[in-house]
N, C-alpha and C. Protein backbone atom coordinates (compact mmCIF):
# COMPACT_ATOMS: atom_id res chain seq x y z
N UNK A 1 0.82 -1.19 0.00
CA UNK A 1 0.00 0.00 0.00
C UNK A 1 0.87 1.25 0.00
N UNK A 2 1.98 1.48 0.89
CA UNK A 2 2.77 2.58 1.07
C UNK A 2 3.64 2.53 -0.08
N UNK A 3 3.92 1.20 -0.49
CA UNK A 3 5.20 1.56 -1.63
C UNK A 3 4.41 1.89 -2.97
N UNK A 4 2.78 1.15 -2.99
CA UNK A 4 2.19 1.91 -4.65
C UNK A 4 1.80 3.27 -3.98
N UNK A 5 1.76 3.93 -3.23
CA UNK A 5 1.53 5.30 -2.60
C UNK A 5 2.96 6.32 -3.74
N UNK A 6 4.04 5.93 -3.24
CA UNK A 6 5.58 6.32 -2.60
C UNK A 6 5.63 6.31 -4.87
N UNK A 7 5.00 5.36 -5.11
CA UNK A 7 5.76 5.23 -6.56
C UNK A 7 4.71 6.06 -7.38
N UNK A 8 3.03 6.14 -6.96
CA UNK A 8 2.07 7.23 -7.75
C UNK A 8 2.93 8.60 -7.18
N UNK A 9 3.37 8.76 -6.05
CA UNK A 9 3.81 10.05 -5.63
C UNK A 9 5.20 10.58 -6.81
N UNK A 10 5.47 9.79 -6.79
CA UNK A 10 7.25 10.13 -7.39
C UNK A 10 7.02 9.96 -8.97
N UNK A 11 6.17 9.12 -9.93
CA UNK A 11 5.69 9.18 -10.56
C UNK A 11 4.92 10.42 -11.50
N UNK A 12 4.24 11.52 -10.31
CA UNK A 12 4.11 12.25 -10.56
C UNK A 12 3.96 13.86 -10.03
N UNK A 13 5.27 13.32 -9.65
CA UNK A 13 5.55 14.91 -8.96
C UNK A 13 6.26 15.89 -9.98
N UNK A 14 7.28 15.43 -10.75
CA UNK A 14 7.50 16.43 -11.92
C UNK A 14 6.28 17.20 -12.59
N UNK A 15 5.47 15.97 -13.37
CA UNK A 15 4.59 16.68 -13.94
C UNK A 15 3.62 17.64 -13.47
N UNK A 16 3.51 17.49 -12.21
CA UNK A 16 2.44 18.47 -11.77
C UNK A 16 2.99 19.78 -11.14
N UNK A 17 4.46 19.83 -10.50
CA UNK A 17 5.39 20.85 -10.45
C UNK A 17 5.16 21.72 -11.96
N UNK A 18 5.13 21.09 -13.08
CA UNK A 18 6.12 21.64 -14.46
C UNK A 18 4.67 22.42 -14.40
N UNK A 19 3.15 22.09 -13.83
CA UNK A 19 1.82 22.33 -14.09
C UNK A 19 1.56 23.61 -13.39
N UNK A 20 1.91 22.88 -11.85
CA UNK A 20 1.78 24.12 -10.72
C UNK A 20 2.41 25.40 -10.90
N UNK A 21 3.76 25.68 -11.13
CA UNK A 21 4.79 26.64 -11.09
C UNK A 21 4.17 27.68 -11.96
N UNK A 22 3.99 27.27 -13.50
CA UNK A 22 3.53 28.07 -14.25
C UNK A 22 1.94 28.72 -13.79
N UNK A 23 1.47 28.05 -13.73
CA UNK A 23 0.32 28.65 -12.96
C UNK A 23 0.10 29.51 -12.06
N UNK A 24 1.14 29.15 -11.15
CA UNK A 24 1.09 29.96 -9.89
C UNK A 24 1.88 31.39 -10.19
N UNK A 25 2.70 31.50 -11.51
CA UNK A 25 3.66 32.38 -11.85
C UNK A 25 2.33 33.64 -12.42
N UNK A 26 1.46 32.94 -13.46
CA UNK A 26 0.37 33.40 -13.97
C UNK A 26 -0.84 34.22 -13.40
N UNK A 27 -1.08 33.62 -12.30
CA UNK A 27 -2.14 33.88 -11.23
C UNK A 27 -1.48 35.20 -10.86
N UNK A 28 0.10 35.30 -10.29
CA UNK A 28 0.73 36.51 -9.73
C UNK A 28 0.93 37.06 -10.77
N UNK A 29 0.30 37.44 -12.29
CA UNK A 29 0.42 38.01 -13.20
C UNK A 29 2.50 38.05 -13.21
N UNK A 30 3.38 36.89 -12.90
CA UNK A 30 4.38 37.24 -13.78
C UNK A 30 4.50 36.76 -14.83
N UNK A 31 5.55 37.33 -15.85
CA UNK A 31 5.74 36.83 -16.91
C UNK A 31 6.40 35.45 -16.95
N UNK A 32 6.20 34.43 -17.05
CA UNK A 32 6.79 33.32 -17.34
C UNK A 32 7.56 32.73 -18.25
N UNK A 33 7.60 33.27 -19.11
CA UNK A 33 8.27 32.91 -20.53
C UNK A 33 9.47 33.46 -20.73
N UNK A 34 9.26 34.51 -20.08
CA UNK A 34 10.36 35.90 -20.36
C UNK A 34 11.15 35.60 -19.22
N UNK A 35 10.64 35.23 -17.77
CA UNK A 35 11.41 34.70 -16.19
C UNK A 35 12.43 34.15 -16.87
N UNK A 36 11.69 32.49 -17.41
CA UNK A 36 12.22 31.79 -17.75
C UNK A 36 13.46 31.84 -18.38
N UNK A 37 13.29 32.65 -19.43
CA UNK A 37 14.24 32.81 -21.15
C UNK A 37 15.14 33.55 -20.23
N UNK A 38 15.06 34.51 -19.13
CA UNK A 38 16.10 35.38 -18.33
C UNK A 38 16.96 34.57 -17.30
N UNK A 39 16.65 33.63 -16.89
CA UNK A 39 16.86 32.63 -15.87
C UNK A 39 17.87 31.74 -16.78
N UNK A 40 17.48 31.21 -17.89
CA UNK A 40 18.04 30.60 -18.56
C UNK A 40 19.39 31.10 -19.11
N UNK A 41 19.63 32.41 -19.94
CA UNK A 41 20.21 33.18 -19.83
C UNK A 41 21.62 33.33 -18.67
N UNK A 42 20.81 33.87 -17.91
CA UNK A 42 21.78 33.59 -16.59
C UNK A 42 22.66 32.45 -16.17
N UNK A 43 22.18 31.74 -16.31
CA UNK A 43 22.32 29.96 -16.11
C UNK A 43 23.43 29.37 -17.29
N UNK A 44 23.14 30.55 -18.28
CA UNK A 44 24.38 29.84 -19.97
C UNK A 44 25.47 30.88 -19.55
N UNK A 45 25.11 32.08 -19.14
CA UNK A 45 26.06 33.15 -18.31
C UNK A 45 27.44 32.00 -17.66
N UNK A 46 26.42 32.05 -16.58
CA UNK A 46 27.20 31.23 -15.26
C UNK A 46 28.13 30.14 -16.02
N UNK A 47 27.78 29.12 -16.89
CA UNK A 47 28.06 28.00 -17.51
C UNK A 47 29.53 28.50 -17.53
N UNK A 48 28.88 29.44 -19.07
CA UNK A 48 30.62 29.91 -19.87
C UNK A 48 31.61 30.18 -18.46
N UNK A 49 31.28 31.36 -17.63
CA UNK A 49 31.83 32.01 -16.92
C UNK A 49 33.27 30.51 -15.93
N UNK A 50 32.71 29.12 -15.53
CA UNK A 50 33.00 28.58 -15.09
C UNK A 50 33.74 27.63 -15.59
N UNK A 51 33.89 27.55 -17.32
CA UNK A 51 34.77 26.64 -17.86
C UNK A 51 36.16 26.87 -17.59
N UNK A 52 36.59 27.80 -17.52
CA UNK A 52 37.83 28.12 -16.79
C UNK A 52 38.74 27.23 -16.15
N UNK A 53 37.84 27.28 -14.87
CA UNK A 53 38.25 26.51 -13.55
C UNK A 53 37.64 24.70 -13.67
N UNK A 54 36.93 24.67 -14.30
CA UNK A 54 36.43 23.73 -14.47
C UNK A 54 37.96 22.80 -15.48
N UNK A 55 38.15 23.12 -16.14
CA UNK A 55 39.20 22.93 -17.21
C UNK A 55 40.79 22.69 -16.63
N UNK A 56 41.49 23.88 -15.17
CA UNK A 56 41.86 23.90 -14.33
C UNK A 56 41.86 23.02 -13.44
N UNK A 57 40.55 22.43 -13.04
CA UNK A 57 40.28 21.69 -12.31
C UNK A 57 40.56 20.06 -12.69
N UNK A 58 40.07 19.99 -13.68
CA UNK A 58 40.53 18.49 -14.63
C UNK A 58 41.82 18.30 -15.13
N UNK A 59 42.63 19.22 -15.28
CA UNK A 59 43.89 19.00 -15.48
C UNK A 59 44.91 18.85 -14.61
N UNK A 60 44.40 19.59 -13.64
CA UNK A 60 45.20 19.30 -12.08
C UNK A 60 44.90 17.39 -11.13
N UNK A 61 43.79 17.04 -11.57
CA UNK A 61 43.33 16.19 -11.29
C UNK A 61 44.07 14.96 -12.10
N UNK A 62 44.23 15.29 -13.75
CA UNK A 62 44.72 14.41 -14.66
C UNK A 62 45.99 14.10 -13.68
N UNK A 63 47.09 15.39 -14.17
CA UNK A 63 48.45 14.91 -13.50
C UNK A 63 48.68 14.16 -11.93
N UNK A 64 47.51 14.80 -11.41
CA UNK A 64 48.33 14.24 -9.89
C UNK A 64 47.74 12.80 -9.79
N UNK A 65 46.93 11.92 -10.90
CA UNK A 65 46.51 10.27 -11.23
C UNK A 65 47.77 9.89 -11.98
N UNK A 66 48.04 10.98 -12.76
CA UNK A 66 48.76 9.97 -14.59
C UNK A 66 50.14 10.33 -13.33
N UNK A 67 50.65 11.22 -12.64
CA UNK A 67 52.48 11.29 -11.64
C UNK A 67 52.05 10.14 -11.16
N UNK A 68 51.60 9.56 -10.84
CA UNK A 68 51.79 8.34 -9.89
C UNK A 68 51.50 8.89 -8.39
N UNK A 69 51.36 10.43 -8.48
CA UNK A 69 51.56 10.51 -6.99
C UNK A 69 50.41 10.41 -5.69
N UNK A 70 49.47 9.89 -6.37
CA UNK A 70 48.07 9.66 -5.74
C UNK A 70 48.96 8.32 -5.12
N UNK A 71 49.42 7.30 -6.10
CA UNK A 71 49.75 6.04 -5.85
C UNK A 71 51.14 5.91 -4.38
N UNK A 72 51.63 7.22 -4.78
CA UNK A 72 52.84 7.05 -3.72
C UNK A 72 52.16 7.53 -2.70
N UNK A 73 51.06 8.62 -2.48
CA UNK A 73 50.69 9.12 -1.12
C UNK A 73 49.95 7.86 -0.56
N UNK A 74 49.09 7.21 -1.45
CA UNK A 74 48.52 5.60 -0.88
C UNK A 74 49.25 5.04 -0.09
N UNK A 75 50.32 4.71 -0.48
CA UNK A 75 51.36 4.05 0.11
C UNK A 75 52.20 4.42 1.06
N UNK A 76 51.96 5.25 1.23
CA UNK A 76 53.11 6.27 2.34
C UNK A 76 51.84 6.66 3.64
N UNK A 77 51.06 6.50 3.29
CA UNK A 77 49.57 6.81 4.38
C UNK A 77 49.53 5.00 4.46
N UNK A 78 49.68 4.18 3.68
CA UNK A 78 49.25 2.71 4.14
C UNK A 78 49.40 1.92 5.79
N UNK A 79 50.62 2.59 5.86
CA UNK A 79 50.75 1.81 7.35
C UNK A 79 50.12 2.18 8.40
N UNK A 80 50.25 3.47 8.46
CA UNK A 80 49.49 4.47 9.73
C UNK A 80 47.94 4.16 9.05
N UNK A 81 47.35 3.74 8.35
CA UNK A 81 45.83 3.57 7.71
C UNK A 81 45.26 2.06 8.59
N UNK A 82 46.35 1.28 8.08
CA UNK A 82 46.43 0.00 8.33
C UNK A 82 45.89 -0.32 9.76
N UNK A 83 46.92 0.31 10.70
CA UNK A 83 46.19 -0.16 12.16
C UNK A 83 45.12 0.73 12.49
N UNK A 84 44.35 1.79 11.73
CA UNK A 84 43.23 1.90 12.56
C UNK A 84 41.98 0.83 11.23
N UNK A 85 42.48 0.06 11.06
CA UNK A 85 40.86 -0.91 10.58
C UNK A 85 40.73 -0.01 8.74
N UNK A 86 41.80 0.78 8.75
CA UNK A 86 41.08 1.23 7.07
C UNK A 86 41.79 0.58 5.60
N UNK A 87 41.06 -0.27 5.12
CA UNK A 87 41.96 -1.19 4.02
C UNK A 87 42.80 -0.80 2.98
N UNK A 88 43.40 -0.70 2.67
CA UNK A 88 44.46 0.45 2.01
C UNK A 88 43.88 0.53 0.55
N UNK A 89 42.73 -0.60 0.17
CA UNK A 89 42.03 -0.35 -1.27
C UNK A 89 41.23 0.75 -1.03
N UNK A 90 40.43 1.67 0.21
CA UNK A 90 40.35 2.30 -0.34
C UNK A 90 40.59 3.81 0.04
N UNK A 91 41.86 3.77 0.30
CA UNK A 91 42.71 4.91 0.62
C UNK A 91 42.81 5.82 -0.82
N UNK A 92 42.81 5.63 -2.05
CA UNK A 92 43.01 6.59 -2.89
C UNK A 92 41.64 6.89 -3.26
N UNK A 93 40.67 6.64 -2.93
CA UNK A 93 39.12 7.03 -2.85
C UNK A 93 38.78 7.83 -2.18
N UNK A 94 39.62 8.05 -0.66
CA UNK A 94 39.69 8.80 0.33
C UNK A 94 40.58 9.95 -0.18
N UNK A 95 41.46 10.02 -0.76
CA UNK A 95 42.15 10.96 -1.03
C UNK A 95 42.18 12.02 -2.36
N UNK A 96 41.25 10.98 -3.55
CA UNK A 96 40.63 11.54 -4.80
C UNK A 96 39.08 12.33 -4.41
N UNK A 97 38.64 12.07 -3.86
CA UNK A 97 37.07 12.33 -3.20
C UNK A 97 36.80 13.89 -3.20
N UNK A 98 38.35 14.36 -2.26
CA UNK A 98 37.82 16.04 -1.94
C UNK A 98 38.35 16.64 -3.40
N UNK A 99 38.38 16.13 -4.94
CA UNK A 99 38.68 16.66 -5.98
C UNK A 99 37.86 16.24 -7.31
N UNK A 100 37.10 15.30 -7.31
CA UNK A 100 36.67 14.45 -8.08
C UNK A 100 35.40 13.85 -8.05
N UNK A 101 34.27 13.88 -8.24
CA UNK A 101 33.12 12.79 -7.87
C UNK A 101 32.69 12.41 -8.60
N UNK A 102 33.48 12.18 -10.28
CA UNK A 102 32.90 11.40 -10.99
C UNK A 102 34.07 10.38 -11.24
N UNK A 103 35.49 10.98 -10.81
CA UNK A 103 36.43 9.88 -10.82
C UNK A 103 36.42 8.89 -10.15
N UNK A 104 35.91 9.56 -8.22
CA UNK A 104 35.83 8.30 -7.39
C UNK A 104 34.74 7.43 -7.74
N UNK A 105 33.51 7.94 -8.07
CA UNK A 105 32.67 7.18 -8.90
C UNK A 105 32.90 5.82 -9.54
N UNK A 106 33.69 6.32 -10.31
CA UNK A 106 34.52 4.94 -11.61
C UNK A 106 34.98 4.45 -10.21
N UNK A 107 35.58 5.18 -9.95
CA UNK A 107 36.70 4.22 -8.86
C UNK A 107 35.80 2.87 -7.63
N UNK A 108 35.18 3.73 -7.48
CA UNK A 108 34.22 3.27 -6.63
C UNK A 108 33.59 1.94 -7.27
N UNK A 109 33.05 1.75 -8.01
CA UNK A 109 32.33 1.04 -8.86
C UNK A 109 33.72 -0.06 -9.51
N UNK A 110 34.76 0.31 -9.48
CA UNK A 110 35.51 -1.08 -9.71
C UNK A 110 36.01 -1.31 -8.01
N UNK A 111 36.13 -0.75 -6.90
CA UNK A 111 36.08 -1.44 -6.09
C UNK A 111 35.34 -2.92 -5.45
N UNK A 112 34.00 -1.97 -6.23
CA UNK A 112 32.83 -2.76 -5.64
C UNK A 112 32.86 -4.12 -6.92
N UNK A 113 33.20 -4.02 -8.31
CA UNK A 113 33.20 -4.69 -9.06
C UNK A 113 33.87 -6.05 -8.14
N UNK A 114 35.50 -5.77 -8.06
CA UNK A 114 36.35 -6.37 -7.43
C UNK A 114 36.19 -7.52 -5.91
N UNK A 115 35.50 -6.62 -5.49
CA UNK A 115 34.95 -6.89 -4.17
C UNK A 115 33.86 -7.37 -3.40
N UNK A 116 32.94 -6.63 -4.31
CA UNK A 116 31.68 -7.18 -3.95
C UNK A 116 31.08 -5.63 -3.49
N UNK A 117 30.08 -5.41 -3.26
CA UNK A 117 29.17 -4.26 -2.50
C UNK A 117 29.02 -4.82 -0.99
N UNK A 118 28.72 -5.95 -1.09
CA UNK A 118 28.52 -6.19 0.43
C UNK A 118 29.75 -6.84 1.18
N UNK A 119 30.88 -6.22 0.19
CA UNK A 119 32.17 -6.70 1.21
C UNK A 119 32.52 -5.31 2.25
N UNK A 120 33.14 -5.52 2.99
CA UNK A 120 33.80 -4.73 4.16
C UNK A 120 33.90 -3.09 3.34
N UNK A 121 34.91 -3.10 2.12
CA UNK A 121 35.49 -2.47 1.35
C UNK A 121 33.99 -1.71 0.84
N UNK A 122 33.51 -2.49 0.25
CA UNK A 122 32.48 -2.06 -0.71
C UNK A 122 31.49 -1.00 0.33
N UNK A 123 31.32 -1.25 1.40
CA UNK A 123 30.56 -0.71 2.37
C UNK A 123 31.27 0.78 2.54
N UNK A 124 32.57 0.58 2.72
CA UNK A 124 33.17 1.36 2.99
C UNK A 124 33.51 2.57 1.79
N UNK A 125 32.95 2.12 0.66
CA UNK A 125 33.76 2.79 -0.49
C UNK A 125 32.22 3.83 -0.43
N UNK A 126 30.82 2.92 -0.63
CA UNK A 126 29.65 3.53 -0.53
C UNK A 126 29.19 4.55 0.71
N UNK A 127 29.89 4.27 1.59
CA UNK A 127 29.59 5.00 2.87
C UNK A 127 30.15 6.73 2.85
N UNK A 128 31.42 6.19 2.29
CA UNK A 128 32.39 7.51 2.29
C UNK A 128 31.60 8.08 0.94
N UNK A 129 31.20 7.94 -0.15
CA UNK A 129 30.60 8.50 -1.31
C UNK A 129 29.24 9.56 -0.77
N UNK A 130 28.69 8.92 0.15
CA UNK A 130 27.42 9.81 0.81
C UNK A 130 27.71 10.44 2.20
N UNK A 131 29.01 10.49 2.59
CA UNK A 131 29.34 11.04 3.05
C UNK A 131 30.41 12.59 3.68
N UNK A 132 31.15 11.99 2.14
CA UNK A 132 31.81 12.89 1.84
C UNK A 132 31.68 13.94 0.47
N UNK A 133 32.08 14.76 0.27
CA UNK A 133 31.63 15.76 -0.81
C UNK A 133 33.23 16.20 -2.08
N UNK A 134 33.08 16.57 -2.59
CA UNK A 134 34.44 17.11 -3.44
C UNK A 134 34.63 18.56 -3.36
N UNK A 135 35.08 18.93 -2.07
CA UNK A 135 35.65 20.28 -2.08
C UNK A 135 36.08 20.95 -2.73
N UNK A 136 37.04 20.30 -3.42
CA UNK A 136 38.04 21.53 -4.30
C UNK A 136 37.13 21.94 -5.28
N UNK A 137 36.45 20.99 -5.92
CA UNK A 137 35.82 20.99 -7.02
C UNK A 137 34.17 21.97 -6.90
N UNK A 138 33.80 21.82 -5.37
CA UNK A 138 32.53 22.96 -5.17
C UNK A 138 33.14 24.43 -5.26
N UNK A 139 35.05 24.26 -4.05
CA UNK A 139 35.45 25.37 -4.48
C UNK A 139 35.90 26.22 -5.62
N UNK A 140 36.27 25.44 -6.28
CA UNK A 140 36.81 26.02 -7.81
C UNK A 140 35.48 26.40 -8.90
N UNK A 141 34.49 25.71 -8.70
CA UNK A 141 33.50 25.64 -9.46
C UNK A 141 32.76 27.17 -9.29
N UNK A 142 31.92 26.51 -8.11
CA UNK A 142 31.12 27.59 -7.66
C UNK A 142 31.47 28.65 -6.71
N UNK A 143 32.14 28.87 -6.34
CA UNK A 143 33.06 30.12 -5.29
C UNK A 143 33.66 30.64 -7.17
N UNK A 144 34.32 30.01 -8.19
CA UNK A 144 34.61 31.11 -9.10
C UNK A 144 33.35 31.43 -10.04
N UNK A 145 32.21 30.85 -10.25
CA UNK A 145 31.45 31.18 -10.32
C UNK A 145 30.92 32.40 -9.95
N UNK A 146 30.71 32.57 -8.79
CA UNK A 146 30.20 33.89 -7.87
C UNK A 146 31.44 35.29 -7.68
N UNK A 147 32.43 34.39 -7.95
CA UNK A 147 33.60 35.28 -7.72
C UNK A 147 34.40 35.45 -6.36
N UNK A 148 33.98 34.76 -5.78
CA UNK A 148 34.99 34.78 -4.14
C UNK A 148 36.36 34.46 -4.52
N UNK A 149 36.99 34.79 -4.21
CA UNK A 149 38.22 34.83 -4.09
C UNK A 149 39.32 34.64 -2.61
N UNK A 150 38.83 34.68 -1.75
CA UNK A 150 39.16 34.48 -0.56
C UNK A 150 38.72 33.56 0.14
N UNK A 151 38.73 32.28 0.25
CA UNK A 151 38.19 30.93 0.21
C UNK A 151 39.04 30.10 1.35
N UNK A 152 39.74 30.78 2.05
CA UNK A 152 40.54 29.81 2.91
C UNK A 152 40.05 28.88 3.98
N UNK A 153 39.57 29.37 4.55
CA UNK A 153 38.15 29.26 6.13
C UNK A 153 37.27 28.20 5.21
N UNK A 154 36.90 28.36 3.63
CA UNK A 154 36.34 27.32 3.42
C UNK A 154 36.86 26.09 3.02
N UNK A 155 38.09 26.07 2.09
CA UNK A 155 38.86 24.96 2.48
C UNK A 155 39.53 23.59 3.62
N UNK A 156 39.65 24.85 4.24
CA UNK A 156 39.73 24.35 5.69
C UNK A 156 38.25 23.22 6.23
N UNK A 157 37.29 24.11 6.39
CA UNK A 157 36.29 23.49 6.84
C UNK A 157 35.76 22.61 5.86
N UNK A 158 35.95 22.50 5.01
CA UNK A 158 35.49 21.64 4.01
C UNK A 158 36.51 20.37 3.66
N UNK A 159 37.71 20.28 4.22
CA UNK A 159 38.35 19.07 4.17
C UNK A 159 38.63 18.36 5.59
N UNK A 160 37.79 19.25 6.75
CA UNK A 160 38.24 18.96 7.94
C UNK A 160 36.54 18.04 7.48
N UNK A 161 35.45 18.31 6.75
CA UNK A 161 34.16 17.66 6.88
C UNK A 161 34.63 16.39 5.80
N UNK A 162 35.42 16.18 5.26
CA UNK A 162 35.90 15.39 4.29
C UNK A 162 36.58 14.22 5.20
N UNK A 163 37.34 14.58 6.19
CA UNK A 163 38.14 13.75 6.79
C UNK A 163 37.32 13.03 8.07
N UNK A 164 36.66 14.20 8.25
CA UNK A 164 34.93 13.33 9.67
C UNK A 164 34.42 12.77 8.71
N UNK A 165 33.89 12.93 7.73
CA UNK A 165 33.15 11.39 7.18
C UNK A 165 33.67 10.09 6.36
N UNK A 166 35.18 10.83 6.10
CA UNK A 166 35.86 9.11 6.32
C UNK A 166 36.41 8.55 7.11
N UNK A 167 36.25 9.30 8.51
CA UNK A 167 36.76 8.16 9.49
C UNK A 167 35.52 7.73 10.37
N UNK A 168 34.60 8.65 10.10
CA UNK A 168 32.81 7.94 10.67
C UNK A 168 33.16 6.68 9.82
N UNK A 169 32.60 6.89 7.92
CA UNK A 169 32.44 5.85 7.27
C UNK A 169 33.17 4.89 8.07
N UNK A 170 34.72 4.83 7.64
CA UNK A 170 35.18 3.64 8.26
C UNK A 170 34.88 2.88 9.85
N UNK A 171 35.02 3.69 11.01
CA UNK A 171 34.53 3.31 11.65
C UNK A 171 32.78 2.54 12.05
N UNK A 172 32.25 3.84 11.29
CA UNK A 172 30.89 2.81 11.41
C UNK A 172 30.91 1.69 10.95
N UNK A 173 31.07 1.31 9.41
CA UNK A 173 31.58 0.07 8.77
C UNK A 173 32.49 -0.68 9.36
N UNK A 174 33.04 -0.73 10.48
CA UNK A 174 33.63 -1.62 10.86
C UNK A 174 33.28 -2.07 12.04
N UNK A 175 32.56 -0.94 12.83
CA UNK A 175 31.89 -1.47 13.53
C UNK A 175 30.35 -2.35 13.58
N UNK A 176 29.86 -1.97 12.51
CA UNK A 176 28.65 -2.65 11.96
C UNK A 176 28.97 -4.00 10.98
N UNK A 177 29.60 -4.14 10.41
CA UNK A 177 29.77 -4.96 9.24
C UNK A 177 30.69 -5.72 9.80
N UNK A 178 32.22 -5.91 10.40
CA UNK A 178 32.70 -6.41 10.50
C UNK A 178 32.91 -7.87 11.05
């Protein structure tokens, strides 16, 4: 009963949003077409404005995979990883994450290939994905987007929230799953 509820609901909540909005735009006598076409506008604005960093952002990302040096920091973090319970497969997931979320993605997804989803790892790879976010990449994106330029305080706090939800992830997962 609740799940054919949950699936008529979700089923059709777009369409009646795409129904409502305009309507309700109409009723308040605004222009809708013109909002829209201005909104849109804005939105191809913003786009261009961000290829920049976006471009910046993927190339900085390329080299520090294709140096190897993702692979040497793995390894040089492995031992101190090791005794608190975190498997060193997925230490470069942990460390690609605050730059990347369509790389750890891939990455993620051959962990789990490898491993299983309902292995230790796999838990762990999924846990940290909804838990953690890609900083650099909100920062570079959208902070140059808007134009901030002074971003330090958010760096900071944004890899100190990167590093609490991979050592929750792991810990919870190890304490639950193990």
């Amino acid at each position: 009963m609740i799940l054919s509820l949950l699936d008529t609901i979700s089923r059709w909540a777009i369409p009646v949003l795409l129904l409502v909005i305009p309507t309700l735009g109409l009723w308040r006598k605004v222009p809708v077409y013109e909002a829209f076409v201005e909104g849109a506008e804005e939105g191809f604005t913003t786009a261009v404005k961000i290829i920049p960093f976006l471009v910046g952002m993927m190339v900085a990302i390329s080299v520090f995979r294709a140096s190897g040096a993702m692979e040497v920091l793995s390894q040089a973090l492995q031992p101190l990883t090791a005794r608190a319970g975190v498997p060193s497969e997925v230490l470069p997931l942990a460390l690609m994450r605050p730059l990347s979320g369509s790389g750890v993605l891939g990455m993620a997804t051959e962990l789990m290939k490898t491993y299983g989803p309902d292995s230790l790892i796999g838990r762990i790879a999924s846990v940290m994905q909804g838990t953690t976010d890609t900083t650099f990449f909100v920062l570079t994106v959208y902070f140059g987007a808007v134009g901030i330029k002074k971003y330090r305080y958010s760096v900071i706090t944004g890899l100190t929230a990167d590093i609490t939800g991979f050592i929750a992830s792991v810990y919870i997962c190890n304490l639950i799953f193990k």
